[in-house]
PDB file of N, CA and C in Angstrom:
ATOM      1  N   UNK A   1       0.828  -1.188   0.000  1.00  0.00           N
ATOM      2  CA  UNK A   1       0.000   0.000   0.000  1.00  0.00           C
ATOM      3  C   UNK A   1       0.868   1.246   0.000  1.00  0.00           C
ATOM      4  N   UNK A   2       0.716   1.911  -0.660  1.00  0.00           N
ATOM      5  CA  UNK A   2       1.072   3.218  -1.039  1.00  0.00           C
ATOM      6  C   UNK A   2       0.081   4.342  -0.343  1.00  0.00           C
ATOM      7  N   UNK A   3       0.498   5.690  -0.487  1.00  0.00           N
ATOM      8  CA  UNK A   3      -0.326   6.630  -0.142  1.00  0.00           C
ATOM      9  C   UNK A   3      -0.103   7.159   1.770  1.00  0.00           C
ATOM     10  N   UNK A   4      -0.740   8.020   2.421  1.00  0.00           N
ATOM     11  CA  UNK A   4      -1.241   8.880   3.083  1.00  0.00           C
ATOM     12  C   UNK A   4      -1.724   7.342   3.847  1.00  0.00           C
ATOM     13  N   UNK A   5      -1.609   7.647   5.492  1.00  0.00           N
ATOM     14  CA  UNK A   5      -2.886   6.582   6.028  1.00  0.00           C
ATOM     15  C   UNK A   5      -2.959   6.924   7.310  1.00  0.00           C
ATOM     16  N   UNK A   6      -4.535   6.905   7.967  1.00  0.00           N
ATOM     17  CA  UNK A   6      -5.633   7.747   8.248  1.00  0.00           C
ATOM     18  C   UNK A   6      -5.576   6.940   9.603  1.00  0.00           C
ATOM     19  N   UNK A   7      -5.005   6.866  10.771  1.00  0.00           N
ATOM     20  CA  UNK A   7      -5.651   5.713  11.392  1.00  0.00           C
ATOM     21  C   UNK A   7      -5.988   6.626  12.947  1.00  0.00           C
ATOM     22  N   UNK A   8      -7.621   5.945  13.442  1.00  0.00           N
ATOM     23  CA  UNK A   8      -8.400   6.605  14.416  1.00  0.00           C
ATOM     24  C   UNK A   8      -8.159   5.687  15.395  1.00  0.00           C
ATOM     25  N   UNK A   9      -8.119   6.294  16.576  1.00  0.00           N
ATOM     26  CA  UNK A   9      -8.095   5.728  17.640  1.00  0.00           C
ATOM     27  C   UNK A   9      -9.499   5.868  18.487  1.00  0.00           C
ATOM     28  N   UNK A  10     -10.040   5.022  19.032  1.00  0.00           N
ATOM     29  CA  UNK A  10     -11.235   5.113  19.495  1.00  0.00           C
ATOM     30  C   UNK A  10     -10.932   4.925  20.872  1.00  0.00           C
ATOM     31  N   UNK A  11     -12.131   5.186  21.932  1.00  0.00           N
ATOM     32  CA  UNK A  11     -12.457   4.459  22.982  1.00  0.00           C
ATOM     33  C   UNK A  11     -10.978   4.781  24.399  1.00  0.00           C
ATOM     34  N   UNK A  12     -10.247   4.055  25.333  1.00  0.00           N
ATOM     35  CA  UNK A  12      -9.093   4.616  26.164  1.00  0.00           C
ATOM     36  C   UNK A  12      -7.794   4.060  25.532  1.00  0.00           C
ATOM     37  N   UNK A  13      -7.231   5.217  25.707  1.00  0.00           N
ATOM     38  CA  UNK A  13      -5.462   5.161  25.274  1.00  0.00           C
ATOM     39  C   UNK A  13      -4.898   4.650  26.652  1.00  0.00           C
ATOM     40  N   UNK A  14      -4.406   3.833  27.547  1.00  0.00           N
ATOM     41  CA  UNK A  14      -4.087   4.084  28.229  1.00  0.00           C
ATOM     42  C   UNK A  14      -2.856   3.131  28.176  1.00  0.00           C
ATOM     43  N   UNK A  15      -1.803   2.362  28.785  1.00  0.00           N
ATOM     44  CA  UNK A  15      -0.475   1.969  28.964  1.00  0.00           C
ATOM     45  C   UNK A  15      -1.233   0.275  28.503  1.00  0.00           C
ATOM     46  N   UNK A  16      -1.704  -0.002  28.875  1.00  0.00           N
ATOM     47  CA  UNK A  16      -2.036  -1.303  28.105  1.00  0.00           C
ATOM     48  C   UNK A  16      -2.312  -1.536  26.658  1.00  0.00           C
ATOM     49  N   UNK A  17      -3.140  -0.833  27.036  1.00  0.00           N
ATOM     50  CA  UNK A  17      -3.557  -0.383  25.213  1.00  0.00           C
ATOM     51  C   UNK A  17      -2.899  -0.073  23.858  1.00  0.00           C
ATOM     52  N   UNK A  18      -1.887   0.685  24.819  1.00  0.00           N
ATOM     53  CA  UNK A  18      -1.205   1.605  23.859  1.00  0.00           C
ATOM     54  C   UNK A  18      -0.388   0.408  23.368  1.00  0.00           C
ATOM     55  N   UNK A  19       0.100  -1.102  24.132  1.00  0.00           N
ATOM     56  CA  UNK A  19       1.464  -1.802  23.801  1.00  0.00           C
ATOM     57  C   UNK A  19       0.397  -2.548  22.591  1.00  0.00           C
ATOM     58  N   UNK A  20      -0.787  -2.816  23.333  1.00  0.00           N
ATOM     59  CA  UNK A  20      -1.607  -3.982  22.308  1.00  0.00           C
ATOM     60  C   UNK A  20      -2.032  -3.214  21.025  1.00  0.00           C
ATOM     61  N   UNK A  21      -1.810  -1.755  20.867  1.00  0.00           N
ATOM     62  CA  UNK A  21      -2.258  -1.018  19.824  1.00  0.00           C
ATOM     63  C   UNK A  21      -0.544  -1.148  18.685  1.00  0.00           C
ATOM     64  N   UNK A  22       0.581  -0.651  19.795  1.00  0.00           N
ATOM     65  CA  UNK A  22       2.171  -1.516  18.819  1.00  0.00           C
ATOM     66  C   UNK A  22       2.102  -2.721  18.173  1.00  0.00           C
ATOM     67  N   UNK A  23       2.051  -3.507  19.163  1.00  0.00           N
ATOM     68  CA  UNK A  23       1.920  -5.120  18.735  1.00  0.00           C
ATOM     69  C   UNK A  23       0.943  -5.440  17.550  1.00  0.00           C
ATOM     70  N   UNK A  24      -0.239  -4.866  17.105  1.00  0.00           N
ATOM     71  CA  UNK A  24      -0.980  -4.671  16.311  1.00  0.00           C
ATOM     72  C   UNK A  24      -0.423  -4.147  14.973  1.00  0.00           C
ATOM     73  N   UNK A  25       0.391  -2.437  15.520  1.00  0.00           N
ATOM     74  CA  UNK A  25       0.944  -1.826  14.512  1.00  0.00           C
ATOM     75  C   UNK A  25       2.047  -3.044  13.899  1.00  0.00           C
ATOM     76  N   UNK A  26       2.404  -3.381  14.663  1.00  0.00           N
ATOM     77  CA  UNK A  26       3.840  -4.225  14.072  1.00  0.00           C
ATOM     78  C   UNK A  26       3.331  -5.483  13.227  1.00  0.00           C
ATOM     79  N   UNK A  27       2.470  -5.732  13.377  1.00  0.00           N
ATOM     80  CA  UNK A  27       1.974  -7.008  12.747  1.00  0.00           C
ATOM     81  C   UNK A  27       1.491  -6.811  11.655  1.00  0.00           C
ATOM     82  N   UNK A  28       0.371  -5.734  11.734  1.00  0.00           N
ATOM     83  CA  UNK A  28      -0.309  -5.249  10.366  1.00  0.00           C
ATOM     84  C   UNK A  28       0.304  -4.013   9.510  1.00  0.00           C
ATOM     85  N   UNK A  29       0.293  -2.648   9.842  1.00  0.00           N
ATOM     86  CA  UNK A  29       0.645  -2.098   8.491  1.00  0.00           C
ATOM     87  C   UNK A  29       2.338  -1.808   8.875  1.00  0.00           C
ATOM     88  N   UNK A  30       2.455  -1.787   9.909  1.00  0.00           N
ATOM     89  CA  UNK A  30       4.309  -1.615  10.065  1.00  0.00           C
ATOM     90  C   UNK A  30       4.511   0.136   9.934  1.00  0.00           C
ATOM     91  N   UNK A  31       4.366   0.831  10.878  1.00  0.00           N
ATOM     92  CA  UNK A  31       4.451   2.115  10.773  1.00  0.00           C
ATOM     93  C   UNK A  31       5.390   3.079  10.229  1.00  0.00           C
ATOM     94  N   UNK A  32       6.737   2.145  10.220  1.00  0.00           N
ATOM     95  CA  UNK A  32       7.982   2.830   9.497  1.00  0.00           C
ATOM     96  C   UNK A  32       7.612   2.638   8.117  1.00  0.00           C
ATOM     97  N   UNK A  33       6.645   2.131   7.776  1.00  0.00           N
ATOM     98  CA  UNK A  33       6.310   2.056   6.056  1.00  0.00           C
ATOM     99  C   UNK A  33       5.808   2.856   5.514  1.00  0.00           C
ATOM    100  N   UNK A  34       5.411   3.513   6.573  1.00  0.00           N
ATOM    101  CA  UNK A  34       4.132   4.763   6.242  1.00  0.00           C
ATOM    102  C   UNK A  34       4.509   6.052   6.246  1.00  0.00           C
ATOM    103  N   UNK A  35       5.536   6.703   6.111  1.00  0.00           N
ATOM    104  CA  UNK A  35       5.852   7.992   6.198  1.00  0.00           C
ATOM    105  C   UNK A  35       4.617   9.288   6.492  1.00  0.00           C
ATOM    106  N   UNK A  36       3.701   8.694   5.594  1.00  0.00           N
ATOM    107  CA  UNK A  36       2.339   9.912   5.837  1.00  0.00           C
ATOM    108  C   UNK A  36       1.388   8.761   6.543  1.00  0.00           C
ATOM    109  N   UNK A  37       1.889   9.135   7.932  1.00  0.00           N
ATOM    110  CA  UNK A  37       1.349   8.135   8.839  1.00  0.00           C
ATOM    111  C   UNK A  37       0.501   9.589   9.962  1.00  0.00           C
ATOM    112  N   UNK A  38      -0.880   9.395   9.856  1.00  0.00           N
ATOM    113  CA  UNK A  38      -1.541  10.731  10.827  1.00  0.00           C
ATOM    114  C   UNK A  38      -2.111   9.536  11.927  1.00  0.00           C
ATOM    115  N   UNK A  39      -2.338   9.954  13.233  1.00  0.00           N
ATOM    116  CA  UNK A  39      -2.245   9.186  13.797  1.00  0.00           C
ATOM    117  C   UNK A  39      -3.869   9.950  14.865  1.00  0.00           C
ATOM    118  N   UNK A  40      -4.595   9.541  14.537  1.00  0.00           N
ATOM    119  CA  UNK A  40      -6.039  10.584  14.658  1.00  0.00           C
ATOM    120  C   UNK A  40      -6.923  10.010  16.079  1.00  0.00           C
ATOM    121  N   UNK A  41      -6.440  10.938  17.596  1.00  0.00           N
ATOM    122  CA  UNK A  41      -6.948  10.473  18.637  1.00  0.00           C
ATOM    123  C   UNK A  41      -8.317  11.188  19.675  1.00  0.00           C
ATOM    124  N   UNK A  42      -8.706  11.853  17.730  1.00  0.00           N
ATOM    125  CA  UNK A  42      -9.978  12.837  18.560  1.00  0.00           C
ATOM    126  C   UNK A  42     -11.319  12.116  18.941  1.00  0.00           C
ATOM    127  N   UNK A  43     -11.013  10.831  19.001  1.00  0.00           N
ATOM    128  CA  UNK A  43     -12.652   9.772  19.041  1.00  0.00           C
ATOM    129  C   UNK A  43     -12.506   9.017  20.510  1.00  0.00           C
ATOM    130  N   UNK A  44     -10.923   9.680  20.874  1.00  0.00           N
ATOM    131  CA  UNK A  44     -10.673   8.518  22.239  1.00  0.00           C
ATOM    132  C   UNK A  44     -11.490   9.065  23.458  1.00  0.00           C
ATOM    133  N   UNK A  45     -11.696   8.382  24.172  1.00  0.00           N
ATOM    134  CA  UNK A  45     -12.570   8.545  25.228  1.00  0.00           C
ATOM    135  C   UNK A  45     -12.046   9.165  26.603  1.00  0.00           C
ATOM    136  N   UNK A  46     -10.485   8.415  26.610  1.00  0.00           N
ATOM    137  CA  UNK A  46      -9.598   8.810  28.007  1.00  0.00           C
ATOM    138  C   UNK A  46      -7.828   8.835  27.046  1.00  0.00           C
ATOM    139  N   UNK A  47      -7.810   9.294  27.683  1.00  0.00           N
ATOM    140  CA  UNK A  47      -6.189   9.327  27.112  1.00  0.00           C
ATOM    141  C   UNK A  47      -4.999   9.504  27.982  1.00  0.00           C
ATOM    142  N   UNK A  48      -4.265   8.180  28.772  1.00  0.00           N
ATOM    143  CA  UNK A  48      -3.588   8.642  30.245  1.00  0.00           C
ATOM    144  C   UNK A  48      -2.255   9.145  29.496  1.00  0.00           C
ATOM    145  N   UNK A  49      -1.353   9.973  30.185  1.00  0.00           N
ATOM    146  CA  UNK A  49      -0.414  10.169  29.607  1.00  0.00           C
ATOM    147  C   UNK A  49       0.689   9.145  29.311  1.00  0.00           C
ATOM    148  N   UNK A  50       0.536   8.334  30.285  1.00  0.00           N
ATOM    149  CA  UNK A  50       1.628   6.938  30.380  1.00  0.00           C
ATOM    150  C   UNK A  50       1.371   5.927  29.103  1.00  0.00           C
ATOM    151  N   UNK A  51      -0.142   6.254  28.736  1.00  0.00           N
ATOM    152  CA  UNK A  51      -0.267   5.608  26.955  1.00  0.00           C
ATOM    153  C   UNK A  51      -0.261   6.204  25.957  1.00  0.00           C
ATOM    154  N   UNK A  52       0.027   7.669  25.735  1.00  0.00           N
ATOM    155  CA  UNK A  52       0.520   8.323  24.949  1.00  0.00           C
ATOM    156  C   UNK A  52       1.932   8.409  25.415  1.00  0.00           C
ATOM    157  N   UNK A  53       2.848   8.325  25.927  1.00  0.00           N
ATOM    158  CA  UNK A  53       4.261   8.914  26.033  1.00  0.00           C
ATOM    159  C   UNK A  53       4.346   7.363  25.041  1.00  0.00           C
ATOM    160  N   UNK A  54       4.081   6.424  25.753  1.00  0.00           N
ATOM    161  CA  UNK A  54       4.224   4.698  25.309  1.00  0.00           C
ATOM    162  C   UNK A  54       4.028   4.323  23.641  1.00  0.00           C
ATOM    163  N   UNK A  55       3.094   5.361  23.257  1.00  0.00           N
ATOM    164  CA  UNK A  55       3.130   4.814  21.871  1.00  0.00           C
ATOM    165  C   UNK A  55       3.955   5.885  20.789  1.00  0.00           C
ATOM    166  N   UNK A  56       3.919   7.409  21.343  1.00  0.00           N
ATOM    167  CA  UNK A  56       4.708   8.405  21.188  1.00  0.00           C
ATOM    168  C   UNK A  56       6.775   7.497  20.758  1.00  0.00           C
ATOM    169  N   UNK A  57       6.814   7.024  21.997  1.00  0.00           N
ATOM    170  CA  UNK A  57       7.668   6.611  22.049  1.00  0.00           C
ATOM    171  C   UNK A  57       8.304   5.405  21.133  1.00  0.00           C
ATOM    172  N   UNK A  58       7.216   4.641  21.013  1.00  0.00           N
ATOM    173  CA  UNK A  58       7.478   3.472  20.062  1.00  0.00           C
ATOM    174  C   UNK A  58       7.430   4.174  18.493  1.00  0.00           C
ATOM    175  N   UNK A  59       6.649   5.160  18.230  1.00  0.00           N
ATOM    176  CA  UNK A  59       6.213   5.435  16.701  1.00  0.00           C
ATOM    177  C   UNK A  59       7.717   6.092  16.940  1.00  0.00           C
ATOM    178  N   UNK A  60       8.339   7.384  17.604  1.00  0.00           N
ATOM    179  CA  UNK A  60       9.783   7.808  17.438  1.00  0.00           C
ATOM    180  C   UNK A  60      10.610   6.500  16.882  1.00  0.00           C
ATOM    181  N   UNK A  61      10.805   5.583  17.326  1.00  0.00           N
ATOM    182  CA  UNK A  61      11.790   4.606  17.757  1.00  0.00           C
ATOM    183  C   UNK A  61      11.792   3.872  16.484  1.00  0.00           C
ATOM    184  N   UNK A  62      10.775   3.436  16.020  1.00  0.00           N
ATOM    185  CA  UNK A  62      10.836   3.088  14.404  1.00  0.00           C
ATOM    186  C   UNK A  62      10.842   3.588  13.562  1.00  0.00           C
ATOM    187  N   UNK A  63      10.653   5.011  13.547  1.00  0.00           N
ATOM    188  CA  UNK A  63      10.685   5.598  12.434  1.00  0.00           C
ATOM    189  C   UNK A  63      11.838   6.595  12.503  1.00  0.00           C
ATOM    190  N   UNK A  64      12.085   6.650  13.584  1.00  0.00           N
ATOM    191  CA  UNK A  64      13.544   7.439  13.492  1.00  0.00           C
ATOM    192  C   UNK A  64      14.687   6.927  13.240  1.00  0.00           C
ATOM    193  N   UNK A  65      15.054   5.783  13.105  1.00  0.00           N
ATOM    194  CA  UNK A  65      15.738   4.555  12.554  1.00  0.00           C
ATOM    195  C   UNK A  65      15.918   4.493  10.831  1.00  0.00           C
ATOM    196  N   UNK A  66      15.040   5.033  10.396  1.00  0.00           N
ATOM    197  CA  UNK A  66      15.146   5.139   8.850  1.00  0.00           C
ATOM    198  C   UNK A  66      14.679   6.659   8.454  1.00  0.00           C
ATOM    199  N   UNK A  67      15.044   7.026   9.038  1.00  0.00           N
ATOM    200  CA  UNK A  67      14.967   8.683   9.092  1.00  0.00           C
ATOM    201  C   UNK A  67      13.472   9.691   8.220  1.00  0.00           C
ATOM    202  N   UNK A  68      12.617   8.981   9.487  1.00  0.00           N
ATOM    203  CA  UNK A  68      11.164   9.197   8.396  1.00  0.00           C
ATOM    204  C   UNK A  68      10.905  10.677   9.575  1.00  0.00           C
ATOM    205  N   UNK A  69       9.775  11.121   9.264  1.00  0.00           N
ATOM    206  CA  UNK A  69       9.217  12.337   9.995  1.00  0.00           C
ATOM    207  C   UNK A  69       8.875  11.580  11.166  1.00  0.00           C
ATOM    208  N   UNK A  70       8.012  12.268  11.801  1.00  0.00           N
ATOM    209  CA  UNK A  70       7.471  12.128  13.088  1.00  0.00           C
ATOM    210  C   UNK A  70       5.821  11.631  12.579  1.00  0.00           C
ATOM    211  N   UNK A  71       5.214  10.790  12.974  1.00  0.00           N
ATOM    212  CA  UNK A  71       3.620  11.010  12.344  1.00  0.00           C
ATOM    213  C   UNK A  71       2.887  11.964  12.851  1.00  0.00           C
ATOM    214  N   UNK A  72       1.987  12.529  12.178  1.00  0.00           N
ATOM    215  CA  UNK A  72       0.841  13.519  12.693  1.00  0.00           C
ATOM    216  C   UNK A  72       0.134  13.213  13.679  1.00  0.00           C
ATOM    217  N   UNK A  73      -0.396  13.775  15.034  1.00  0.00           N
ATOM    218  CA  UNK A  73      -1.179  13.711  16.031  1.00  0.00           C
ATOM    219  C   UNK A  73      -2.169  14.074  16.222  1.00  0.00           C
ATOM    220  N   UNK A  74      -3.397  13.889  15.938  1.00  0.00           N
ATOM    221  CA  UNK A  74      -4.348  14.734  15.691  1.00  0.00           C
ATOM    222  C   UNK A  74      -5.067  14.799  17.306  1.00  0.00           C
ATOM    223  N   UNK A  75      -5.104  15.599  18.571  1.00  0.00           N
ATOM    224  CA  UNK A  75      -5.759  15.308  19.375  1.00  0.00           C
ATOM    225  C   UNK A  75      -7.201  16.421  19.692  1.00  0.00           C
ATOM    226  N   UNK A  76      -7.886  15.243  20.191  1.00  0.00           N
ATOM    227  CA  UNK A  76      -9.380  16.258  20.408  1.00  0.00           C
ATOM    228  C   UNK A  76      -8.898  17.423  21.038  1.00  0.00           C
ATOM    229  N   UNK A  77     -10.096  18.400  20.770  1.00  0.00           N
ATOM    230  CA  UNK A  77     -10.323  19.575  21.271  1.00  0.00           C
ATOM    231  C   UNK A  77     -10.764  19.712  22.469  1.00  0.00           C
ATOM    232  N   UNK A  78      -9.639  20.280  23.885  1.00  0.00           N
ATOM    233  CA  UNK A  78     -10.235  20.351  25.255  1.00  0.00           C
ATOM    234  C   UNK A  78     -11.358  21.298  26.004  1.00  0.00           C
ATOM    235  N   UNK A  79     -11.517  20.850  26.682  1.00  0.00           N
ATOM    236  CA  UNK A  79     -12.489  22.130  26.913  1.00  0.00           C
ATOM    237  C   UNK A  79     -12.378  23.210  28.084  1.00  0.00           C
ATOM    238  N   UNK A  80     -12.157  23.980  28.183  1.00  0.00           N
ATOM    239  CA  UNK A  80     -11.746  24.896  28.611  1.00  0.00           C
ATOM    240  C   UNK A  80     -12.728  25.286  29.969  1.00  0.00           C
ATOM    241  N   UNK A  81     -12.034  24.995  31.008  1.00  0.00           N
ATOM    242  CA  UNK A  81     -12.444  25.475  31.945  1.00  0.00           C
ATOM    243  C   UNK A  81     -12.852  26.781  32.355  1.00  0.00           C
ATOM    244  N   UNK A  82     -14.133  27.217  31.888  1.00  0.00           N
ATOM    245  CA  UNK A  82     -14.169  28.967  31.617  1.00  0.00           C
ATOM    246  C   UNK A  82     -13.841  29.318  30.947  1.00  0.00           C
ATOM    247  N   UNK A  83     -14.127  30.588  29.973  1.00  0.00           N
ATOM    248  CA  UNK A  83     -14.127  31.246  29.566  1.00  0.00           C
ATOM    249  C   UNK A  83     -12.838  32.017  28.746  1.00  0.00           C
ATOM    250  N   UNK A  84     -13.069  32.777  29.540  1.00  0.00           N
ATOM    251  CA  UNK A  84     -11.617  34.054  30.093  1.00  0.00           C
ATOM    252  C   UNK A  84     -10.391  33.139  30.297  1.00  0.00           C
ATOM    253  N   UNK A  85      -9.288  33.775  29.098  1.00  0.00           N
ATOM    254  CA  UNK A  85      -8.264  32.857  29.166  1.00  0.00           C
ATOM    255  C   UNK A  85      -7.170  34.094  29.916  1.00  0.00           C
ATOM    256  N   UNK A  86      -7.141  35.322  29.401  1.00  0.00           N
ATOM    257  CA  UNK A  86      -6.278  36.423  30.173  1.00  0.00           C
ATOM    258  C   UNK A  86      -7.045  36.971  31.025  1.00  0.00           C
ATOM    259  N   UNK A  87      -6.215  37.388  32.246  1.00  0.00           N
ATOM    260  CA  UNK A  87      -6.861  38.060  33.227  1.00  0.00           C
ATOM    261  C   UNK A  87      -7.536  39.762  33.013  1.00  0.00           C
TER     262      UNK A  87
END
Protein backbone atom coordinates (compact mmCIF):
# COMPACT_ATOMS: atom_id res chain seq x y z
CA UNK A 1 0.00 0.00 0.00
CA UNK A 2 1.07 3.22 -1.04
CA UNK A 3 -0.33 6.63 -0.14
CA UNK A 4 -1.24 8.88 3.08
CA UNK A 5 -2.89 6.58 6.03
CA UNK A 6 -5.63 7.75 8.25
CA UNK A 7 -5.65 5.71 11.39
CA UNK A 8 -8.40 6.61 14.42
CA UNK A 9 -8.09 5.73 17.64
CA UNK A 10 -11.24 5.11 19.49
CA UNK A 11 -12.46 4.46 22.98
CA UNK A 12 -9.09 4.62 26.16
CA UNK A 13 -5.46 5.16 25.27
CA UNK A 14 -4.09 4.08 28.23
CA UNK A 15 -0.48 1.97 28.96
CA UNK A 16 -2.04 -1.30 28.10
CA UNK A 17 -3.56 -0.38 25.21
CA UNK A 18 -1.20 1.60 23.86
CA UNK A 19 1.46 -1.80 23.80
CA UNK A 20 -1.61 -3.98 22.31
CA UNK A 21 -2.26 -1.02 19.82
CA UNK A 22 2.17 -1.52 18.82
CA UNK A 23 1.92 -5.12 18.74
CA UNK A 24 -0.98 -4.67 16.31
CA UNK A 25 0.94 -1.83 14.51
CA UNK A 26 3.84 -4.22 14.07
CA UNK A 27 1.97 -7.01 12.75
CA UNK A 28 -0.31 -5.25 10.37
CA UNK A 29 0.64 -2.10 8.49
CA UNK A 30 4.31 -1.62 10.07
CA UNK A 31 4.45 2.11 10.77
CA UNK A 32 7.98 2.83 9.50
CA UNK A 33 6.31 2.06 6.06
CA UNK A 34 4.13 4.76 6.24
CA UNK A 35 5.85 7.99 6.20
CA UNK A 36 2.34 9.91 5.84
CA UNK A 37 1.35 8.13 8.84
CA UNK A 38 -1.54 10.73 10.83
CA UNK A 39 -2.25 9.19 13.80
CA UNK A 40 -6.04 10.58 14.66
CA UNK A 41 -6.95 10.47 18.64
CA UNK A 42 -9.98 12.84 18.56
CA UNK A 43 -12.65 9.77 19.04
CA UNK A 44 -10.67 8.52 22.24
CA UNK A 45 -12.57 8.54 25.23
CA UNK A 46 -9.60 8.81 28.01
CA UNK A 47 -6.19 9.33 27.11
CA UNK A 48 -3.59 8.64 30.24
CA UNK A 49 -0.41 10.17 29.61
CA UNK A 50 1.63 6.94 30.38
CA UNK A 51 -0.27 5.61 26.96
CA UNK A 52 0.52 8.32 24.95
CA UNK A 53 4.26 8.91 26.03
CA UNK A 54 4.22 4.70 25.31
CA UNK A 55 3.13 4.81 21.87
CA UNK A 56 4.71 8.40 21.19
CA UNK A 57 7.67 6.61 22.05
CA UNK A 58 7.48 3.47 20.06
CA UNK A 59 6.21 5.44 16.70
CA UNK A 60 9.78 7.81 17.44
CA UNK A 61 11.79 4.61 17.76
CA UNK A 62 10.84 3.09 14.40
CA UNK A 63 10.68 5.60 12.43
CA UNK A 64 13.54 7.44 13.49
CA UNK A 65 15.74 4.56 12.55
CA UNK A 66 15.15 5.14 8.85
CA UNK A 67 14.97 8.68 9.09
CA UNK A 68 11.16 9.20 8.40
CA UNK A 69 9.22 12.34 10.00
CA UNK A 70 7.47 12.13 13.09
CA UNK A 71 3.62 11.01 12.34
CA UNK A 72 0.84 13.52 12.69
CA UNK A 73 -1.18 13.71 16.03
CA UNK A 74 -4.35 14.73 15.69
CA UNK A 75 -5.76 15.31 19.38
CA UNK A 76 -9.38 16.26 20.41
CA UNK A 77 -10.32 19.57 21.27
CA UNK A 78 -10.23 20.35 25.26
CA UNK A 79 -12.49 22.13 26.91
CA UNK A 80 -11.75 24.90 28.61
CA UNK A 81 -12.44 25.47 31.94
CA UNK A 82 -14.17 28.97 31.62
CA UNK A 83 -14.13 31.25 29.57
CA UNK A 84 -11.62 34.05 30.09
CA UNK A 85 -8.26 32.86 29.17
CA UNK A 86 -6.28 36.42 30.17
CA UNK A 87 -6.86 38.06 33.23
Amino acid sequence: MNGPLHLVVSGRLTLESAKALTAALDQGIHPAARPDLTLDLQDAEHIEPAGLAALQLYLTQVRQALGLPEPTVEFPVLPLEGEKVLP
